[in-house]
PDB file of N, CA and C in Angstrom:
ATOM      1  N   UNK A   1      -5.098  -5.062 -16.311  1.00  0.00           N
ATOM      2  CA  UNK A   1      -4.016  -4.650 -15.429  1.00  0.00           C
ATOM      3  C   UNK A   1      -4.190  -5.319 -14.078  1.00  0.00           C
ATOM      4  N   UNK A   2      -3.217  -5.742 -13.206  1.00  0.00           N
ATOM      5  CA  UNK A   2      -3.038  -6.301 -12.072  1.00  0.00           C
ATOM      6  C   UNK A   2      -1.718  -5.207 -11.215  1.00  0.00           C
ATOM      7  N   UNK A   3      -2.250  -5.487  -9.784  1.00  0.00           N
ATOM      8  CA  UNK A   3      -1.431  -4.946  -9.034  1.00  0.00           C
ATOM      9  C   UNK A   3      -1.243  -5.574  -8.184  1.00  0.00           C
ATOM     10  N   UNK A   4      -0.133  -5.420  -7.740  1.00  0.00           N
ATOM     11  CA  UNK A   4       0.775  -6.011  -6.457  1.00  0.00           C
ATOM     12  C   UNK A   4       1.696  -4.805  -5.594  1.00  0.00           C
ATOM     13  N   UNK A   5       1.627  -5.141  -4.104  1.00  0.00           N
ATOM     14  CA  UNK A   5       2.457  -4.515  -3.735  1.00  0.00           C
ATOM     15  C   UNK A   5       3.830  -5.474  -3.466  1.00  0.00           C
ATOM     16  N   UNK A   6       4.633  -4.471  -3.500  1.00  0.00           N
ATOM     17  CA  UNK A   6       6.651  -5.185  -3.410  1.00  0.00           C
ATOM     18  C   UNK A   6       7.079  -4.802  -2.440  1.00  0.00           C
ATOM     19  N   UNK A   7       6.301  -3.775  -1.492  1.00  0.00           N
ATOM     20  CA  UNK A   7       6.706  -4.000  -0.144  1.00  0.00           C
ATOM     21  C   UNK A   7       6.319  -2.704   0.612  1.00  0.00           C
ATOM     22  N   UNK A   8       6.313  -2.665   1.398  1.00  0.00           N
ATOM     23  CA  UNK A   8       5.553  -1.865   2.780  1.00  0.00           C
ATOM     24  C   UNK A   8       6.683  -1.369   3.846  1.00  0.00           C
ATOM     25  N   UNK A   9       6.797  -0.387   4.412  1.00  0.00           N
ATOM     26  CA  UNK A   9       7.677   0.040   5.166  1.00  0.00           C
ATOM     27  C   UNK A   9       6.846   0.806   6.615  1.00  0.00           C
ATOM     28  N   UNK A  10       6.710   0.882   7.307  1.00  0.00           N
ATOM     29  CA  UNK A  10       7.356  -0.573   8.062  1.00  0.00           C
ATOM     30  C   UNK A  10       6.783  -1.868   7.675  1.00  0.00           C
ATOM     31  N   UNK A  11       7.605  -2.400   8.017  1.00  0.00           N
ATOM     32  CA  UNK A  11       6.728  -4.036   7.991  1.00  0.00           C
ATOM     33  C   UNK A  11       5.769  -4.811   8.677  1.00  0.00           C
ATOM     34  N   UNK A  12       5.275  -3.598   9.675  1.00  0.00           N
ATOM     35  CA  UNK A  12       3.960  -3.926  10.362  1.00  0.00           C
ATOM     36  C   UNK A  12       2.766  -3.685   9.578  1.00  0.00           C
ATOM     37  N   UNK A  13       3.336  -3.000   8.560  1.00  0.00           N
ATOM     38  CA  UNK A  13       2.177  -2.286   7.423  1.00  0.00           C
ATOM     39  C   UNK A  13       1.515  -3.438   6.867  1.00  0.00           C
ATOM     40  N   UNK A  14       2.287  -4.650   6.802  1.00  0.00           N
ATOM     41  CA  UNK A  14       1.823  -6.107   5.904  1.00  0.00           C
ATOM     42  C   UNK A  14       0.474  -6.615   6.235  1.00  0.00           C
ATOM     43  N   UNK A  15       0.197  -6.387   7.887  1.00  0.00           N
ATOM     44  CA  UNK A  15      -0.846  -6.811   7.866  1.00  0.00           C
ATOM     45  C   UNK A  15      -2.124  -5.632   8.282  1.00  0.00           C
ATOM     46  N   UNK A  16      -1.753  -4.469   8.296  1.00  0.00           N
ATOM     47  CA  UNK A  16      -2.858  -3.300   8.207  1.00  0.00           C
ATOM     48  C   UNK A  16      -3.154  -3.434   7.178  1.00  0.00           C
ATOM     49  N   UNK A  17      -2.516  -3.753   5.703  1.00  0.00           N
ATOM     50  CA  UNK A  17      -3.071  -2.963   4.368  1.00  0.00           C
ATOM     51  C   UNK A  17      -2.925  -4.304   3.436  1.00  0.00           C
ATOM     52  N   UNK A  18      -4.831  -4.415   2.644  1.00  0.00           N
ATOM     53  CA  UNK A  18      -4.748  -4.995   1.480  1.00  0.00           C
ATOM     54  C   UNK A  18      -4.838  -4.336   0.157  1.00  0.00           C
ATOM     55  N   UNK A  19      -4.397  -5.185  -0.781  1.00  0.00           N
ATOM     56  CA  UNK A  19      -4.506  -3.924  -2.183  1.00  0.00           C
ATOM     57  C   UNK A  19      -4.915  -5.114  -2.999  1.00  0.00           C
ATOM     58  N   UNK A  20      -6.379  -4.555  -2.917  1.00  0.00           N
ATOM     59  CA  UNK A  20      -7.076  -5.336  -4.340  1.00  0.00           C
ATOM     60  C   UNK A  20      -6.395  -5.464  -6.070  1.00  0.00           C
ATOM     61  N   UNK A  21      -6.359  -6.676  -5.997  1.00  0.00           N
ATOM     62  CA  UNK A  21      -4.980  -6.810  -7.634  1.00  0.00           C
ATOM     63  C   UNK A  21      -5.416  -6.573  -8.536  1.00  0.00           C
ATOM     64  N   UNK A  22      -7.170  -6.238  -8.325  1.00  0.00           N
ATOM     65  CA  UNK A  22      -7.700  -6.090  -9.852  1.00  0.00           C
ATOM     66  C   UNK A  22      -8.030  -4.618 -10.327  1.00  0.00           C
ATOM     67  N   UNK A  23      -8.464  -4.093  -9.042  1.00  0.00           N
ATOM     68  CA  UNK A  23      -8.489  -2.163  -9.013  1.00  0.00           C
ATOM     69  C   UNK A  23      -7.555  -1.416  -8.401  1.00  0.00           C
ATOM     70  N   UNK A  24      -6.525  -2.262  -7.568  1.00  0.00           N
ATOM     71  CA  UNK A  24      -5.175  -1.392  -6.902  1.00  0.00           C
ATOM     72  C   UNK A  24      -5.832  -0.729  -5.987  1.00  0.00           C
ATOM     73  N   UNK A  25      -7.446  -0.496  -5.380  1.00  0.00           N
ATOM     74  CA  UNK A  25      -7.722   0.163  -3.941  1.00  0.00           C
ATOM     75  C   UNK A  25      -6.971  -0.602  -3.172  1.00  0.00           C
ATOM     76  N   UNK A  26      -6.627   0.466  -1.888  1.00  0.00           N
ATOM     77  CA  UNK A  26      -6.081  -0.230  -0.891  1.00  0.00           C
ATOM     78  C   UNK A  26      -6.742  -0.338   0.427  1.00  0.00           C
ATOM     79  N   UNK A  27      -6.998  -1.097   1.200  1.00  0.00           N
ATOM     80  CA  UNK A  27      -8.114  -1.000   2.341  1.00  0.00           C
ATOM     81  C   UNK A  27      -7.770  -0.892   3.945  1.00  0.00           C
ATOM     82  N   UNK A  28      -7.537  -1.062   4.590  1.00  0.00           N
ATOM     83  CA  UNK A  28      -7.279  -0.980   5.803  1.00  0.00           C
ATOM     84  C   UNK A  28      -7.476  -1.784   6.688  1.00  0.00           C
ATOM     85  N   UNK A  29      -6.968  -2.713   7.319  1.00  0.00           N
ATOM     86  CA  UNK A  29      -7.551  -4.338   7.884  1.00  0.00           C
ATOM     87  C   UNK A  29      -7.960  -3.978   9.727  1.00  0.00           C
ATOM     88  N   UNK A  30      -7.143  -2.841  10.043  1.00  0.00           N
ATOM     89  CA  UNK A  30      -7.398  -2.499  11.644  1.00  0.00           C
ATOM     90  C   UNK A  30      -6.680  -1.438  11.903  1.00  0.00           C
ATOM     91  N   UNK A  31      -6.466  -0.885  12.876  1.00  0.00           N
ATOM     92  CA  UNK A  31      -6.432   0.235  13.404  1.00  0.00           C
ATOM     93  C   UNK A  31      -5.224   0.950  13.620  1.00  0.00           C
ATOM     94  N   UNK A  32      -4.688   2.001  13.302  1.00  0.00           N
ATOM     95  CA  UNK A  32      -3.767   2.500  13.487  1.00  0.00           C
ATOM     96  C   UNK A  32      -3.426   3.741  14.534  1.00  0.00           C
ATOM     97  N   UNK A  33      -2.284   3.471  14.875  1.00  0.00           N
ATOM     98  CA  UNK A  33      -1.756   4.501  16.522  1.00  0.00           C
ATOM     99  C   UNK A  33      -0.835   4.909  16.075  1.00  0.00           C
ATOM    100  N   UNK A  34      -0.443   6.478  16.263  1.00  0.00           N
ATOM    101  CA  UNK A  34      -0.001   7.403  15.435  1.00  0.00           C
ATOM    102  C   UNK A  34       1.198   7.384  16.591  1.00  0.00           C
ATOM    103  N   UNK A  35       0.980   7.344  17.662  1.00  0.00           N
ATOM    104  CA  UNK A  35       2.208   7.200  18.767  1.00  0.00           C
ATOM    105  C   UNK A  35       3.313   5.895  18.633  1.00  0.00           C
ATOM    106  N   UNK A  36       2.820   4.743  17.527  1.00  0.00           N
ATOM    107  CA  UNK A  36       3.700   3.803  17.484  1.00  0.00           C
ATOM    108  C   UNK A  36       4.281   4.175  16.091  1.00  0.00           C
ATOM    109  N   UNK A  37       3.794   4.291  15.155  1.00  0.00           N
ATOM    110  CA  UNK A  37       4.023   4.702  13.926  1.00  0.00           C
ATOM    111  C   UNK A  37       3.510   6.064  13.211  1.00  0.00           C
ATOM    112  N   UNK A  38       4.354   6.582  12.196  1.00  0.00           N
ATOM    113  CA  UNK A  38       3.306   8.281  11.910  1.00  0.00           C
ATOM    114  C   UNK A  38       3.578   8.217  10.667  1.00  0.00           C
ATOM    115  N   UNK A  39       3.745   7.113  10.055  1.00  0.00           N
ATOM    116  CA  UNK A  39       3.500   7.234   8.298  1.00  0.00           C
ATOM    117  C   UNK A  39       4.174   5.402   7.835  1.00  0.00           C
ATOM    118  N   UNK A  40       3.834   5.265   6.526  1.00  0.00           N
ATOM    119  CA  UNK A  40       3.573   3.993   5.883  1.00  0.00           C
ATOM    120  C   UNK A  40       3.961   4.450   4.687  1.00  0.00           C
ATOM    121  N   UNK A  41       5.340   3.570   3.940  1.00  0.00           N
ATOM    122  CA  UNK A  41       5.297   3.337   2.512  1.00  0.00           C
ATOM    123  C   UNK A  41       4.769   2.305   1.775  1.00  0.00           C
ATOM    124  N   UNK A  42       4.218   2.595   0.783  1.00  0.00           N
ATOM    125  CA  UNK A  42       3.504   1.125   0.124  1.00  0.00           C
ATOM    126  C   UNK A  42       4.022   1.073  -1.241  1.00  0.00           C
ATOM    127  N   UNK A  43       5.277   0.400  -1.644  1.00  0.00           N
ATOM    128  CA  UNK A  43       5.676   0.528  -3.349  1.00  0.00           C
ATOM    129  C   UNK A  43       4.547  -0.240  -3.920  1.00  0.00           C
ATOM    130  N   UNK A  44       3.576   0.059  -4.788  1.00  0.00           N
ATOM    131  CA  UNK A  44       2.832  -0.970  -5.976  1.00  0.00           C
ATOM    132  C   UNK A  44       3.515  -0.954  -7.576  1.00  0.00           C
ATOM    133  N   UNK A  45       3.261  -1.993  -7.838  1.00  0.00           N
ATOM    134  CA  UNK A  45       3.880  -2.640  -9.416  1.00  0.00           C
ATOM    135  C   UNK A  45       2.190  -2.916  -9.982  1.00  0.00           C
ATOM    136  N   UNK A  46       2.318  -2.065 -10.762  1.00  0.00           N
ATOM    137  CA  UNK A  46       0.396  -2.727 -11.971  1.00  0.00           C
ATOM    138  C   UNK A  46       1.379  -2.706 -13.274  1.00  0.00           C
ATOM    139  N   UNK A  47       0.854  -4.126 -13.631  1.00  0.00           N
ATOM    140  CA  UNK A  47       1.776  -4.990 -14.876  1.00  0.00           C
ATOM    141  C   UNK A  47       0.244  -5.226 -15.598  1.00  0.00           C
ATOM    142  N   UNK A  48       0.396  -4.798 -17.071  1.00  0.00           N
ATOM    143  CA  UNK A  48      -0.589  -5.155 -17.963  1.00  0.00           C
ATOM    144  C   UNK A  48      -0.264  -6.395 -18.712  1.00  0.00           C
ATOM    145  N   UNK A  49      -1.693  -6.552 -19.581  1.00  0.00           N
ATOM    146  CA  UNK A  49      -1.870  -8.043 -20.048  1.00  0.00           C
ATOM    147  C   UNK A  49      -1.079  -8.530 -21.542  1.00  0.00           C
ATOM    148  N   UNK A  50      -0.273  -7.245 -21.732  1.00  0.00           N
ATOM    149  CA  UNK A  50       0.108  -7.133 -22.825  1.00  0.00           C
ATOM    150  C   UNK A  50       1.198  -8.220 -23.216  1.00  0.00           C
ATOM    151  N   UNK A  51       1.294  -8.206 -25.022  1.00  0.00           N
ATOM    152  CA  UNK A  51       2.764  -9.242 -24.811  1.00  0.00           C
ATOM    153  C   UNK A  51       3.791  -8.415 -25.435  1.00  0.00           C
ATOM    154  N   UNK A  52       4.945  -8.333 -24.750  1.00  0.00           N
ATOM    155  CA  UNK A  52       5.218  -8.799 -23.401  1.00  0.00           C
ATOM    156  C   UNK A  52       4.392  -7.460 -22.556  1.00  0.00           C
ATOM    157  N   UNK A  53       4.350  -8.082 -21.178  1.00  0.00           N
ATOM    158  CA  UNK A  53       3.499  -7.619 -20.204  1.00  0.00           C
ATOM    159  C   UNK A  53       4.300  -6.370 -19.912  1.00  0.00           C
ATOM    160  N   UNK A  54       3.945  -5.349 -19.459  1.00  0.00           N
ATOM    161  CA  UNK A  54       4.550  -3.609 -19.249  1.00  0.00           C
ATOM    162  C   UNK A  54       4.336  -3.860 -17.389  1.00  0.00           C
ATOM    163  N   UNK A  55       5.473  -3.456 -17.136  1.00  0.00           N
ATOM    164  CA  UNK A  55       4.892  -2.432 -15.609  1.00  0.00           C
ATOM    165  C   UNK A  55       5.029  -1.285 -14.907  1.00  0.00           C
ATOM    166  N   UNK A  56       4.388  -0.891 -14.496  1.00  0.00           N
ATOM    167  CA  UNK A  56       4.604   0.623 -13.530  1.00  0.00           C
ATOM    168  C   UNK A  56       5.065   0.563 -12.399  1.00  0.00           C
ATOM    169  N   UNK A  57       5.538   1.526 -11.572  1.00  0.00           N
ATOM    170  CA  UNK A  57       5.517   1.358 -10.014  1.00  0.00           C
ATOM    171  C   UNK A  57       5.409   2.774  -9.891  1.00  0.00           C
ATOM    172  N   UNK A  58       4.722   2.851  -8.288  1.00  0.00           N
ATOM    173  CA  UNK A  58       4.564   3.921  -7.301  1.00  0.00           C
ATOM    174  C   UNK A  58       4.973   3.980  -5.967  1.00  0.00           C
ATOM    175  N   UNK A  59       4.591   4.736  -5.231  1.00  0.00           N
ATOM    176  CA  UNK A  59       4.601   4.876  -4.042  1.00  0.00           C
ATOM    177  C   UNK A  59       3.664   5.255  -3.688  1.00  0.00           C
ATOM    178  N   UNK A  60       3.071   4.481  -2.564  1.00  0.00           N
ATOM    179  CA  UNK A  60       2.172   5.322  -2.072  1.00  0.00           C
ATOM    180  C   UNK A  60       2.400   6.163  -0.828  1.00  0.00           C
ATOM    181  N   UNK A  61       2.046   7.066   0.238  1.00  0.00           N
ATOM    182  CA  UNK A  61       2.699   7.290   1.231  1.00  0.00           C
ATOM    183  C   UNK A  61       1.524   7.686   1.826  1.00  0.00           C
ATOM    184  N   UNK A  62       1.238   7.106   3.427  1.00  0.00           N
ATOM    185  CA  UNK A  62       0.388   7.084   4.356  1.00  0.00           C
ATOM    186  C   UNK A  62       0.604   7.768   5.551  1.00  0.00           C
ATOM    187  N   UNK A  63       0.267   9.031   6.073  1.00  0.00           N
ATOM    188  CA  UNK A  63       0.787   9.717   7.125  1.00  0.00           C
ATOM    189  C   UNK A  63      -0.804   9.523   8.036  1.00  0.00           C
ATOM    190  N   UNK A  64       0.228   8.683   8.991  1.00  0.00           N
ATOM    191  CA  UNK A  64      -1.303   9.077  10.351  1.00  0.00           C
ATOM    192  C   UNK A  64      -0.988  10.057  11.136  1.00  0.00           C
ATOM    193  N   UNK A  65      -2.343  10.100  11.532  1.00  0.00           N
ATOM    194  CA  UNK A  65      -3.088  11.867  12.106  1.00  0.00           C
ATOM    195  C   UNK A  65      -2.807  11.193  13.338  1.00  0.00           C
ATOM    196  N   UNK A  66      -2.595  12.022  14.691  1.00  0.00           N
ATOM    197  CA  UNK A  66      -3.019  11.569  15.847  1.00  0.00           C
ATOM    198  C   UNK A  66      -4.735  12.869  15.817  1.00  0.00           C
ATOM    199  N   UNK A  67      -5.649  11.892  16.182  1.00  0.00           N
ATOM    200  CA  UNK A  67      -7.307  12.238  16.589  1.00  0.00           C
ATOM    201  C   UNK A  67      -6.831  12.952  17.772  1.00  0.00           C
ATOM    202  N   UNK A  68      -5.943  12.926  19.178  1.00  0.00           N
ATOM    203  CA  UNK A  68      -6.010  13.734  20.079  1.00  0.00           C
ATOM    204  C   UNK A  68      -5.590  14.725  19.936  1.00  0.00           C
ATOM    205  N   UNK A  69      -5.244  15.711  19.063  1.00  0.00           N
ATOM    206  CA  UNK A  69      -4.673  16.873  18.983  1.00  0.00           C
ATOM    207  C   UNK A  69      -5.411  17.364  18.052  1.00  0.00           C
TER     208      UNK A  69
END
């Protein structure tokens, strides 16, 4: 199985978040401020090796905390 994401909302999300294609973890590249943004969609597609190939999709959904409160 392989994964990909199809898109990120906002689109600042593109470069906070990688998603490993071979286990679908997703990692975090830098830092997030809950005063500019307070949540993240991430659609992923995991397509198997099959013939013909199958795929899934999700959502993921990312709500940041503000730490000062």
């Amino acid at each position: 199985t392989t994964f990909r994401t199809s898109s990120i909302f906002p689109a600042e999300g593109l470069k906070l978040f990688v998603l490993n294609a071979l286990t679908g973890e997703i990692h975090l590249t830098g830092g997030l401020d809950y005063e500019k943004v307070r949540s993240y969609e991430i659609e992923i597609e995991a397509t198997d090796q099959g013939t013909p190939p199958l795929s899934g999709h999700c959502k993921v959904v990312l709500e940041v905390l503000d730490e000062n409160d």
